[in-house]
N, C-alpha and C. Protein backbone atom coordinates (compact mmCIF):
# COMPACT_ATOMS: atom_id res chain seq x y z
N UNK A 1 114.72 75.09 102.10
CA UNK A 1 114.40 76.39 101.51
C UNK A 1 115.41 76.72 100.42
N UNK A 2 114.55 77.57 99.31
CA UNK A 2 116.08 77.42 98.28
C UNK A 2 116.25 79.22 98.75
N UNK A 3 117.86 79.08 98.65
CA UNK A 3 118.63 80.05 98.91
C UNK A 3 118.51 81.22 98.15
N UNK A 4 118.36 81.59 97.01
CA UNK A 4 118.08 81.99 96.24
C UNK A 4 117.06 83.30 96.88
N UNK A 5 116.14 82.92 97.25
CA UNK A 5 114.93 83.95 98.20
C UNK A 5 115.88 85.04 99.33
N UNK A 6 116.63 83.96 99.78
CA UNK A 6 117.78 84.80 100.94
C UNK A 6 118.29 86.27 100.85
N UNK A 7 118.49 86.28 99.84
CA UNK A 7 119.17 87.86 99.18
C UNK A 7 118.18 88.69 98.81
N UNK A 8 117.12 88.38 98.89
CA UNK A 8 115.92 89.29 98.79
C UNK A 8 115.84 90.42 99.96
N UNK A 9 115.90 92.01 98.75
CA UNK A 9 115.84 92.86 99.60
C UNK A 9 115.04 94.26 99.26
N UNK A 10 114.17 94.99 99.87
CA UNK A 10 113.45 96.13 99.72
C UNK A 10 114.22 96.92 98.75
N UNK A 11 113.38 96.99 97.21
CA UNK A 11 113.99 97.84 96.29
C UNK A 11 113.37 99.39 96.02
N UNK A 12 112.25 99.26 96.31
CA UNK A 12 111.54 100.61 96.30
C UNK A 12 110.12 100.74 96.82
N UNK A 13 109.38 101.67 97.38
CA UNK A 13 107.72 101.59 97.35
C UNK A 13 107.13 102.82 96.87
N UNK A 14 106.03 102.26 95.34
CA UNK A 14 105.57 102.98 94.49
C UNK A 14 104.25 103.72 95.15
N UNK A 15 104.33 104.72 95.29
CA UNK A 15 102.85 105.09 95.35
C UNK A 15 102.21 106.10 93.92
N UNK A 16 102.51 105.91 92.77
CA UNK A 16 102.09 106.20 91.50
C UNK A 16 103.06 105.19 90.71
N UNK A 17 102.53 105.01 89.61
CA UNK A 17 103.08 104.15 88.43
C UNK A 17 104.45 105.27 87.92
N UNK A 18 105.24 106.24 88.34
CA UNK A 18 106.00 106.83 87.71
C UNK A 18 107.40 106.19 88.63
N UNK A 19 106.84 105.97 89.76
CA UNK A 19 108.06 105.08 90.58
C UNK A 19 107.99 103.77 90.59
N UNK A 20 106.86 103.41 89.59
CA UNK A 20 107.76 101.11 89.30
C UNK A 20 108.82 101.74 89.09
N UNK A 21 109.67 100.43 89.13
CA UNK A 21 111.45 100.36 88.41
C UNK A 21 111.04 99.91 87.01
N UNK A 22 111.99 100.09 86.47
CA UNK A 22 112.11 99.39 84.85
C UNK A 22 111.35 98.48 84.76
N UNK A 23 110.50 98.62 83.77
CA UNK A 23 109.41 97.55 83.15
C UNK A 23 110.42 96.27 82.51
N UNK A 24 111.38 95.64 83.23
CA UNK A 24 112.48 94.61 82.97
C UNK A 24 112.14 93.43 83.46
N UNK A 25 112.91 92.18 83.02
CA UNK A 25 113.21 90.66 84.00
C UNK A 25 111.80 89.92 84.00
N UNK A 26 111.68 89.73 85.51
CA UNK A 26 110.40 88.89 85.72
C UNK A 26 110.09 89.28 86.69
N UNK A 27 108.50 89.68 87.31
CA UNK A 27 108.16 89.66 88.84
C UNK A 27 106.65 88.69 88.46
N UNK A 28 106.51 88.85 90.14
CA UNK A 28 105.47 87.91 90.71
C UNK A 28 104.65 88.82 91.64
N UNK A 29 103.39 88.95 91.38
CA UNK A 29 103.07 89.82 92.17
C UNK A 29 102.23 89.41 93.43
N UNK A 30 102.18 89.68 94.69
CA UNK A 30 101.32 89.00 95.95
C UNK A 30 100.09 89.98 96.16
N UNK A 31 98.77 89.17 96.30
CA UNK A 31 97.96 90.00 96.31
C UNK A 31 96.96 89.36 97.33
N UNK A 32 95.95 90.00 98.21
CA UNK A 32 94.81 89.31 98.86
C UNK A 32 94.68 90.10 99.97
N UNK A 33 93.33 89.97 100.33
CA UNK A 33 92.37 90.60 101.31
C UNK A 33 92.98 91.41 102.91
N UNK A 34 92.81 92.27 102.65
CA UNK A 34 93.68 93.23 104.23
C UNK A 34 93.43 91.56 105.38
N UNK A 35 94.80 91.59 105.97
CA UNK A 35 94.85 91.04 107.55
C UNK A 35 94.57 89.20 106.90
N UNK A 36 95.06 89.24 105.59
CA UNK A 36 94.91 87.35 105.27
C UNK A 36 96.45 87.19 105.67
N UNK A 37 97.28 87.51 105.79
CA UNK A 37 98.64 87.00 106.41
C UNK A 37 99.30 87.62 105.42
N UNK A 38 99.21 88.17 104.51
CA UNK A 38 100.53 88.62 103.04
C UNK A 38 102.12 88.47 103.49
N UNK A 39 101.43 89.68 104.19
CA UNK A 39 103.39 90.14 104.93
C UNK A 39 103.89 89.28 105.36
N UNK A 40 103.04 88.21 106.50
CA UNK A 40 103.86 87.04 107.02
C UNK A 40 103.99 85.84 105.77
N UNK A 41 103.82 85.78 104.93
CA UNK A 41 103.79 84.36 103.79
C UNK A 41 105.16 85.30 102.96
N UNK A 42 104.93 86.65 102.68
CA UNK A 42 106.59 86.86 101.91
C UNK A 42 107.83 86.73 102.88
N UNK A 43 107.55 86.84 104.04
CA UNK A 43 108.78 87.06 104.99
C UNK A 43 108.99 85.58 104.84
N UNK A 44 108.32 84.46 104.85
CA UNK A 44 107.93 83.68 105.70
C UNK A 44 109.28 82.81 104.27
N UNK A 45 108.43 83.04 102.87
CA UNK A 45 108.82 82.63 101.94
C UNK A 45 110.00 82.48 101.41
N UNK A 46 110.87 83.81 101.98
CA UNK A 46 111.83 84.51 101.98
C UNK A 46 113.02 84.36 103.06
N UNK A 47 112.46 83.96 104.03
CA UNK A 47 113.36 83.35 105.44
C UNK A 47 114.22 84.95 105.80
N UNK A 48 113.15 85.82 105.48
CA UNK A 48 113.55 87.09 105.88
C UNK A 48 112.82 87.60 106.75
N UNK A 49 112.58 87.82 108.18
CA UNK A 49 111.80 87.92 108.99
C UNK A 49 111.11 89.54 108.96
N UNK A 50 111.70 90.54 108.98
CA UNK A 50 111.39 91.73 108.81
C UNK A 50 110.92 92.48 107.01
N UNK A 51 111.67 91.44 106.24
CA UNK A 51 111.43 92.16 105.17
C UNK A 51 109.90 92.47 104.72
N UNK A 52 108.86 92.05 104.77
CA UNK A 52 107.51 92.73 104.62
C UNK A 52 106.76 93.36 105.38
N UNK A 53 106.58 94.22 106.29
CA UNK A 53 106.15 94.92 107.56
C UNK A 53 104.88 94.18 107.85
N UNK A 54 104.73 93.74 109.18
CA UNK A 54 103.65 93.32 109.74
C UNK A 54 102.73 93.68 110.62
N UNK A 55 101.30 93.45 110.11
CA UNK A 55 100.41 94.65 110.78
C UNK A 55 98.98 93.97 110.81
N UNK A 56 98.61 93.84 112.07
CA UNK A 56 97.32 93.69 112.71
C UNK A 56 96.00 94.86 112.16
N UNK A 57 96.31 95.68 111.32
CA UNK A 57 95.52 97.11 111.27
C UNK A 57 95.61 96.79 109.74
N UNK A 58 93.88 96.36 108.94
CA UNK A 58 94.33 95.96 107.55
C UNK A 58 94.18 97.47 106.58
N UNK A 59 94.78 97.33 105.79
CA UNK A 59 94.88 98.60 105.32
C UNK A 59 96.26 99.37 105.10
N UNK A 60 97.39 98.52 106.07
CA UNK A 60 98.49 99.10 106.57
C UNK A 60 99.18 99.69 105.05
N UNK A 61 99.73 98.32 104.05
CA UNK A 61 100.08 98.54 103.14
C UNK A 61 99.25 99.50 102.20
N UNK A 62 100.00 100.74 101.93
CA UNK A 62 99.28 101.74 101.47
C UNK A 62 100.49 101.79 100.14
N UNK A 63 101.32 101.13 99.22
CA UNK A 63 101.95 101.32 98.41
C UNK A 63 102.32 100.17 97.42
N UNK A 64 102.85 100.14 96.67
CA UNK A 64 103.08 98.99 95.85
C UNK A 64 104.38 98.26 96.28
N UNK A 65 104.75 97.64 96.90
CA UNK A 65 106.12 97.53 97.39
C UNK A 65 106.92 96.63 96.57
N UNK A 66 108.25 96.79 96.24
CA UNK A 66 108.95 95.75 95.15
C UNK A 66 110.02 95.33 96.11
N UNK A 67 110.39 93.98 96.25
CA UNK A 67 111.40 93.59 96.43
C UNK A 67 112.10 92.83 95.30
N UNK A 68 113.69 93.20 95.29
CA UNK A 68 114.68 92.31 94.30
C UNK A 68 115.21 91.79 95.40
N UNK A 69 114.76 90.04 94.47
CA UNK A 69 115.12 89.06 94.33
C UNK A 69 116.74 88.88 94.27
N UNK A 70 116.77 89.24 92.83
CA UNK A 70 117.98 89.43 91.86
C UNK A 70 117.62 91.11 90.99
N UNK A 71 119.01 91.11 90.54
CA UNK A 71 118.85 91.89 89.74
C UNK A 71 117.72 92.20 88.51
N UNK A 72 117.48 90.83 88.10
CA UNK A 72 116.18 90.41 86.83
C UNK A 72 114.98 90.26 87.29
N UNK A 73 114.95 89.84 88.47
CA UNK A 73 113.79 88.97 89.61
C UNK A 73 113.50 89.74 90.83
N UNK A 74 112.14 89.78 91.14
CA UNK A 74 111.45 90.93 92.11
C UNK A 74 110.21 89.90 92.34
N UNK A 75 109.65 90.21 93.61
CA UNK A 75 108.39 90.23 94.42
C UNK A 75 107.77 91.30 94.50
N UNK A 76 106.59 91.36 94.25
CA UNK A 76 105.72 92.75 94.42
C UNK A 76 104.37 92.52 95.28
N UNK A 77 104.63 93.51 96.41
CA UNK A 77 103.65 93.42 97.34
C UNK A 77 102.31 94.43 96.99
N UNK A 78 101.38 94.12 96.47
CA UNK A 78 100.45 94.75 96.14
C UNK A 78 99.63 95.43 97.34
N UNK A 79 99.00 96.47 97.43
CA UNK A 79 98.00 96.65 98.74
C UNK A 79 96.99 96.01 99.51
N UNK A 80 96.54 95.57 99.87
CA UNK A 80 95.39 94.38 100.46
C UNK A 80 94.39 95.21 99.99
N UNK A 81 93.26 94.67 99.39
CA UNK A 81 92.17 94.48 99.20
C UNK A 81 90.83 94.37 100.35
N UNK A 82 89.74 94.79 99.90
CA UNK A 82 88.74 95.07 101.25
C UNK A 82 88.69 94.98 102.21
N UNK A 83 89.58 96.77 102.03
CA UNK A 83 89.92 97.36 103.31
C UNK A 83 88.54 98.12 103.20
N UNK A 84 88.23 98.46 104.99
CA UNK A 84 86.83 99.23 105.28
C UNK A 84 87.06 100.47 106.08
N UNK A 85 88.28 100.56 106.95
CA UNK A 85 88.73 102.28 107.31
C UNK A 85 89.66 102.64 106.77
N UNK A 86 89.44 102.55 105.65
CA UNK A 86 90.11 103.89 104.76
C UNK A 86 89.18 104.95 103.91
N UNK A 87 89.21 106.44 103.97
CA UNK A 87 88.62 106.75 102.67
C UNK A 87 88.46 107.06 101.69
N UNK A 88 87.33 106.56 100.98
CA UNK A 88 87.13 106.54 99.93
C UNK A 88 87.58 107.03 98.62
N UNK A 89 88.55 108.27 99.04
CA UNK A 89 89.37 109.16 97.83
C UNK A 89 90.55 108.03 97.59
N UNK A 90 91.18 107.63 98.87
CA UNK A 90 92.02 106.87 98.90
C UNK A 90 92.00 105.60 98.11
N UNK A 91 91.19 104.71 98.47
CA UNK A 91 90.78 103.50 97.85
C UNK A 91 90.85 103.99 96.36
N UNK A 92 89.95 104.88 96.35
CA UNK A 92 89.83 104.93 94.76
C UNK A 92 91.30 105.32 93.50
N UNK A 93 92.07 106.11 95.13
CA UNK A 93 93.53 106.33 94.16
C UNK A 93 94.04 104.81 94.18
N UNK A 94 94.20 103.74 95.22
CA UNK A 94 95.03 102.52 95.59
C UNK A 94 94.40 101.73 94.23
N UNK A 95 92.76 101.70 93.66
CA UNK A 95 92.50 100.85 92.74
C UNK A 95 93.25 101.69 91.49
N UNK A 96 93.05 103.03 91.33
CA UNK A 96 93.74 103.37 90.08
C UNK A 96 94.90 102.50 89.19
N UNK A 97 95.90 103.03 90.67
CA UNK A 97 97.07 102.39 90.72
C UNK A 97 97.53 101.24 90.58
N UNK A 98 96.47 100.10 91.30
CA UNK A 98 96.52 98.79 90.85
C UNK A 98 96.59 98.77 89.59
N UNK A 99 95.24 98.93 88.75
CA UNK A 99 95.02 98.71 87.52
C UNK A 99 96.07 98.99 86.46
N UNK A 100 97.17 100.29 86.94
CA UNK A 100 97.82 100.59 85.67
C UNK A 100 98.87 99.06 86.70
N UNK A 101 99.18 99.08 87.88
CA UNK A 101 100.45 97.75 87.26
C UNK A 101 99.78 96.09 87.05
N UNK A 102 98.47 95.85 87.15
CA UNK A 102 98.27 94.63 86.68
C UNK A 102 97.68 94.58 84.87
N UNK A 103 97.13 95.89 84.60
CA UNK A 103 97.11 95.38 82.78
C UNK A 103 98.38 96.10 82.19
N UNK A 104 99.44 96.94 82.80
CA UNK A 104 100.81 97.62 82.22
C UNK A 104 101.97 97.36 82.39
N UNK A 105 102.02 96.13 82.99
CA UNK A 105 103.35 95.67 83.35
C UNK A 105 103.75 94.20 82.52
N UNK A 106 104.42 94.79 82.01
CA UNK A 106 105.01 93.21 80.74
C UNK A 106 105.74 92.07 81.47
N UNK A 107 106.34 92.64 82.93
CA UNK A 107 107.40 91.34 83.44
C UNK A 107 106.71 90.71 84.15
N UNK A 108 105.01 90.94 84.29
CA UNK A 108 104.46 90.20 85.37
C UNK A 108 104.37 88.95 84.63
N UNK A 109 104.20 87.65 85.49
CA UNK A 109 104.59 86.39 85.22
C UNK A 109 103.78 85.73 86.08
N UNK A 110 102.77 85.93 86.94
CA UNK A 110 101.95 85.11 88.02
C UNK A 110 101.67 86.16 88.85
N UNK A 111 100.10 85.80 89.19
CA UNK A 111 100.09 86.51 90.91
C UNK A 111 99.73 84.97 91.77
N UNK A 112 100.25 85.14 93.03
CA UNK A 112 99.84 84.82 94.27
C UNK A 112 98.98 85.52 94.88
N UNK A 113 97.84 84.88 95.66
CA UNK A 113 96.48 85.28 96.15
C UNK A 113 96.23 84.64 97.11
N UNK A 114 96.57 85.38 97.98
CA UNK A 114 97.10 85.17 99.62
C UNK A 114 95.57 84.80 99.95
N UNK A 115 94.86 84.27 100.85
CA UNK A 115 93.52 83.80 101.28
C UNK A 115 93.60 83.46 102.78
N UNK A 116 93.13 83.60 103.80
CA UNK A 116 92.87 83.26 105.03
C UNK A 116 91.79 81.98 104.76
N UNK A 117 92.73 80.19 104.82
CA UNK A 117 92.30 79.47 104.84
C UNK A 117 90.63 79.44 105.31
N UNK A 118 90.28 80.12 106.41
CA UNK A 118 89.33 80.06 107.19
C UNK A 118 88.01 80.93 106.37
N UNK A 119 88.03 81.67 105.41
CA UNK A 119 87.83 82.81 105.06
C UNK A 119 88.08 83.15 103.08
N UNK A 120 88.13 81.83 102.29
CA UNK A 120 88.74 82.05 100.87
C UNK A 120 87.45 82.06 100.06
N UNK A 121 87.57 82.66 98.69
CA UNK A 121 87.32 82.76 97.90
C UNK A 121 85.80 84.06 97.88
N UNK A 122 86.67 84.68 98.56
CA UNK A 122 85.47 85.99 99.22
C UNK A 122 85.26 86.77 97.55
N UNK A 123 84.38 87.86 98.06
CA UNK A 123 84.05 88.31 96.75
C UNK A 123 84.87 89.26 95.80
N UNK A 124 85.98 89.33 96.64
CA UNK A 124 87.18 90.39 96.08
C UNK A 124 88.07 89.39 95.61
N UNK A 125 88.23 88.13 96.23
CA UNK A 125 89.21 87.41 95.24
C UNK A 125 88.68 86.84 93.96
N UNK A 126 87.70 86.62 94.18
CA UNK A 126 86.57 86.11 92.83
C UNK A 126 86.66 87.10 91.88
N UNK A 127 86.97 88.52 92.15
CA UNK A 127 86.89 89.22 91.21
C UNK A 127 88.76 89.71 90.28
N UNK A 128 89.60 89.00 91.83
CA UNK A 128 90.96 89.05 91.26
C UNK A 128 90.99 88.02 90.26
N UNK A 129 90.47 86.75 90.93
CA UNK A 129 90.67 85.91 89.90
C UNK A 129 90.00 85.89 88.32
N UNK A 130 89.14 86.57 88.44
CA UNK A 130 88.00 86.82 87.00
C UNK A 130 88.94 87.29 86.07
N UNK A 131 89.73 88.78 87.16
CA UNK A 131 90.61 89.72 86.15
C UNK A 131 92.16 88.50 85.12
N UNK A 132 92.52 88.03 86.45
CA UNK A 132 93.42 86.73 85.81
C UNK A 132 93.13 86.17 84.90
N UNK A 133 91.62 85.37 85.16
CA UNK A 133 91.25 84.77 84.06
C UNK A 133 91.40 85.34 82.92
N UNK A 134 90.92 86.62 82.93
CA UNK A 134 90.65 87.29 81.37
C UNK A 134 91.91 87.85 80.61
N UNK A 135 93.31 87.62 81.49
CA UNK A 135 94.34 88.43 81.19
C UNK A 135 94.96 86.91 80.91
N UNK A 136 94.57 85.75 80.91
CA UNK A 136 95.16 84.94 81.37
C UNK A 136 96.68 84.37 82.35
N UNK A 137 96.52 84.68 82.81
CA UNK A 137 97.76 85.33 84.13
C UNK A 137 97.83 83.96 84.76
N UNK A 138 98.53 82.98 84.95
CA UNK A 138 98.79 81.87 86.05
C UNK A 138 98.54 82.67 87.78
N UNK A 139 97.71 81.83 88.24
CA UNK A 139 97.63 82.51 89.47
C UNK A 139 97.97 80.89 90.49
N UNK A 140 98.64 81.49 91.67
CA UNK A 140 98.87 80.55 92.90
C UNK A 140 98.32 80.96 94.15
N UNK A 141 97.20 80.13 95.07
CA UNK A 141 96.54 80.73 95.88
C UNK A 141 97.36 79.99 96.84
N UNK A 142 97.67 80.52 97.91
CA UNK A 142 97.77 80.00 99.45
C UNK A 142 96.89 80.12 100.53
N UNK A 143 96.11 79.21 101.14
CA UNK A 143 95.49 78.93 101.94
C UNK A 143 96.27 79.47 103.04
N UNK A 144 96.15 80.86 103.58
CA UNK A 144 97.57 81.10 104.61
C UNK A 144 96.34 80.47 106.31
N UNK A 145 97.35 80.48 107.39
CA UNK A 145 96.72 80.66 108.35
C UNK A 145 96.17 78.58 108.68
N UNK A 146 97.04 78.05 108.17
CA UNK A 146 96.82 76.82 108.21
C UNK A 146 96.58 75.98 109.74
N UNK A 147 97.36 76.82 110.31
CA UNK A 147 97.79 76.08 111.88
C UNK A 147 96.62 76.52 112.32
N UNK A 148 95.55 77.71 111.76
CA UNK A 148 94.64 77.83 113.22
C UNK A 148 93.40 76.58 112.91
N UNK A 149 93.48 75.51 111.95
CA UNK A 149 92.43 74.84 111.88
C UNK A 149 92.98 72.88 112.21
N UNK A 150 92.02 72.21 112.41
CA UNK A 150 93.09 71.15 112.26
C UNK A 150 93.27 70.48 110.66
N UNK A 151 94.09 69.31 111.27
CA UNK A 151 94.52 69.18 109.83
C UNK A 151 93.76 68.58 108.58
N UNK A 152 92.47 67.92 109.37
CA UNK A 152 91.56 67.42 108.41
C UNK A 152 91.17 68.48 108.25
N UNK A 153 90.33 69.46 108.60
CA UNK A 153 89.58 71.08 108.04
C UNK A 153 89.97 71.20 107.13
N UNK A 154 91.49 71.45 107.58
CA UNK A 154 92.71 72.10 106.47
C UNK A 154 92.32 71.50 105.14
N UNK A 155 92.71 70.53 105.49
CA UNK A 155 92.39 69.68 103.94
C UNK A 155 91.49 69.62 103.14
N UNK A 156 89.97 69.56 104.18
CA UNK A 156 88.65 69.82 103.23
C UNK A 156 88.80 71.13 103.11
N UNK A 157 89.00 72.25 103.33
CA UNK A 157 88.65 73.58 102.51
C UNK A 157 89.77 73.29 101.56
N UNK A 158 90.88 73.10 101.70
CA UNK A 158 91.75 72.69 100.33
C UNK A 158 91.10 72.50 99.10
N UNK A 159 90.40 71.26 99.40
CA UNK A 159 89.59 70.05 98.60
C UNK A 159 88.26 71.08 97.65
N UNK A 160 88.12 71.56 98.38
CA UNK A 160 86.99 72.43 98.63
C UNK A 160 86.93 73.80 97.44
N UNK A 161 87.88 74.44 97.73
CA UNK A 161 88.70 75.09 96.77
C UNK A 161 89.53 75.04 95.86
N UNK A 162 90.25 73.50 95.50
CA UNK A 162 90.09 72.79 94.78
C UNK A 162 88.94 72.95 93.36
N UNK A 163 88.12 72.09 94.12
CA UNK A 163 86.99 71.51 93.28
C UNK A 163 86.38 73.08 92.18
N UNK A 164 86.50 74.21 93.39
CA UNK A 164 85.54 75.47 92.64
C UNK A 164 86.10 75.87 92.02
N UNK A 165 87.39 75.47 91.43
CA UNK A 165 88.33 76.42 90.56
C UNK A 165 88.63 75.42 89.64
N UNK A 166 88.23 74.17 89.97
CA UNK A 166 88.43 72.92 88.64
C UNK A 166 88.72 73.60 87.16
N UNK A 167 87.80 74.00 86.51
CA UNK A 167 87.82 74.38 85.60
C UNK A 167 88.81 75.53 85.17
N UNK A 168 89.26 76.11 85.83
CA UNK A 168 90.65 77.00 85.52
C UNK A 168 92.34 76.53 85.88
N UNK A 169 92.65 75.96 84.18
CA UNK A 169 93.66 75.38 84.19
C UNK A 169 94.78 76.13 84.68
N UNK A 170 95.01 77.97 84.71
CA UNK A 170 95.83 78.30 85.30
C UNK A 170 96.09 78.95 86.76
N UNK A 171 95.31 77.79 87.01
CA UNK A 171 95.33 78.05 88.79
C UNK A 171 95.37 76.80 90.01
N UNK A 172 96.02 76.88 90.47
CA UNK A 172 96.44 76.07 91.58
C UNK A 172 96.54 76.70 93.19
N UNK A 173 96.12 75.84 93.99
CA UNK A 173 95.94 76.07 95.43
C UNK A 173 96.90 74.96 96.07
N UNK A 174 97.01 75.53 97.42
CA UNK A 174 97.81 74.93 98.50
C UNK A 174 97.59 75.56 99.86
N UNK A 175 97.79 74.98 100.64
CA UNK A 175 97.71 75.17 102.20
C UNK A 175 99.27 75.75 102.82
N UNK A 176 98.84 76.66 103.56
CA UNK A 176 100.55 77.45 103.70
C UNK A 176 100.15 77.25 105.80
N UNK A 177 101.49 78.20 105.98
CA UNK A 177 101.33 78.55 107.16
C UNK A 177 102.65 78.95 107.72
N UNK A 178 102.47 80.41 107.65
CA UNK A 178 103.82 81.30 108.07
C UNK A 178 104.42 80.49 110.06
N UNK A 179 103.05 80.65 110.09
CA UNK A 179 103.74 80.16 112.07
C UNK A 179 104.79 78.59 112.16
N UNK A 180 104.02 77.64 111.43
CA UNK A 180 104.59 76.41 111.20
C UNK A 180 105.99 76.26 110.18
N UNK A 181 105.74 77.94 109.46
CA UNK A 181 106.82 77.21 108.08
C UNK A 181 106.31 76.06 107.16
N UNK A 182 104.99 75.73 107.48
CA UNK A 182 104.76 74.53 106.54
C UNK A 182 103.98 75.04 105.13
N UNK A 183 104.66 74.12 103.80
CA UNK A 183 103.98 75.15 102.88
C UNK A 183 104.88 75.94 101.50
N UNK A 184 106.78 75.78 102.20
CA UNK A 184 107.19 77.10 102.09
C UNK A 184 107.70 76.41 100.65
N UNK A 185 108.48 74.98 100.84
CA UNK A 185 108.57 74.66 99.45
C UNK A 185 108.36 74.55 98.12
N UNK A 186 106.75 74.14 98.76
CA UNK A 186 105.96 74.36 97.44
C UNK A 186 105.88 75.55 96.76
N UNK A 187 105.40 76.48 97.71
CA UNK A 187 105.47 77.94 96.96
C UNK A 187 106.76 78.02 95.90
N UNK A 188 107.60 78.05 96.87
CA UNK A 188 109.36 78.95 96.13
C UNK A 188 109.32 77.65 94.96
N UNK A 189 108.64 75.96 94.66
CA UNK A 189 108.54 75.93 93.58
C UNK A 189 107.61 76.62 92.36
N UNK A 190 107.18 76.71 92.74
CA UNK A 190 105.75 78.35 91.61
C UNK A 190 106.68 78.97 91.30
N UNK A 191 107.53 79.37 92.03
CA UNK A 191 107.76 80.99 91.71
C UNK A 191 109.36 80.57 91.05
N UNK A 192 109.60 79.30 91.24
CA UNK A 192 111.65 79.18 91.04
C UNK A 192 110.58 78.76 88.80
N UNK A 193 109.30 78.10 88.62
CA UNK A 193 108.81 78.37 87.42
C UNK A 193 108.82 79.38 86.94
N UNK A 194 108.16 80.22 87.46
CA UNK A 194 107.64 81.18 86.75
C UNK A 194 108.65 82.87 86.70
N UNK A 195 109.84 82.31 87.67
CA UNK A 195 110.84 83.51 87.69
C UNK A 195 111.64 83.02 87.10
N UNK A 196 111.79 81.80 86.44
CA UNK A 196 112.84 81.08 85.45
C UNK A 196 113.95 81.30 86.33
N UNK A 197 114.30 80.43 87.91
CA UNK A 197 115.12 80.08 88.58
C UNK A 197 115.48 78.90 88.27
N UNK A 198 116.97 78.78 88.30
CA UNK A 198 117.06 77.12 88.12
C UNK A 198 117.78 76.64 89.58
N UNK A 199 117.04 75.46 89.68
CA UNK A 199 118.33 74.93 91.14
C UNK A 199 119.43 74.44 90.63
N UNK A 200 119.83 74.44 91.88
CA UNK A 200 121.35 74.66 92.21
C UNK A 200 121.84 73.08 91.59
């Protein structure tokens, strides 16, 4: 694991665009479907066990959450996506809000698009990824939730998801899995790119 992630710690949680921090540095933002694993793949990523709150009840994350990295460098936990008990005033403030930090934020640099291996390319990520596409945004999907299938499955939905995204050069998939830890390298390489980390 690179060390670097270690010092990662809760910098603020936005619930309007007047509390981002400084439109500065570089972030990465995590995004995907209420109850696909989020919280456990940043903790997981991070070798910080508590730092993303974890919750069986999707919907939980109700804010934009930033963690620094570094001083220059942040993780941003976006809200999960199709959620179904919440209402509707709500949702409609949580999409507002999205929208001003994914087309108003200059340090964004990639999203991650958390997916429940079992369960990907639903109709809300199809539509994250559309927005990527058109912003052209590098996106990194994780297949989270790896251990509950075996390992050939694993691989054909990989393959699988793979193939349907062929044609979009700035996107790449992988198979994760917070319970196993397996997974974790690859990621923190995406992100040691695209946060302009250098190793040690």
């Amino acid at each position: 694991m690179t060390d670097h992630y270690r010092s990662t710690r809760f910098l603020t949680g936005a619930v309007a665009p007047a509390h981002f921090p400084p439109d500065e540095g570089w972030e990465v933002a995590i995004v995907g479907r209420s109850n696909s694993g989020k919280s456990s793949a940043i903790n997981t990523l991070t070798g910080i066990r508590a730092l993303a709150r974890v919750s069986k009840t999707p919907g939980r994350t109700r804010e934009i959450n930033f963690f620094a990295i570094d001083p220059q460098r942040r993780l941003v936990d976006l809200p999960g996506y199709g959620y179904a008990k919440v209402p509707q005033a709500m949702k409609a403030q949580w999409q507002t809000m999205l929208n001003r930090y994914l087309s108003g934020r200059d340090t964004l640099r990639g999203l991650l698009i958390v997916m429940d291996v079992r369960h990907p390319l639903t109709d809300f990520d199809q539509q994250m990824l559309a927005w990527c596409r058109h912003a052209e945004l590098p996106v990194h999907i994780l297949l989270t939730k790896a251990d509950k299938l075996s390992r050939g499955a694993a691989h054909n939905i990989l393959h699988q998801v793979r193939r349907a995204l062929a044609t979009d050069p700035l996107c790449t998939v992988q198979l994760f899995s917070a319970l196993k830890r397996s997974g974790v390298e690859e990621v923190q390489g995406v992100l040691d790119t695209w946060l302009e980390i250098l190793s040690d």
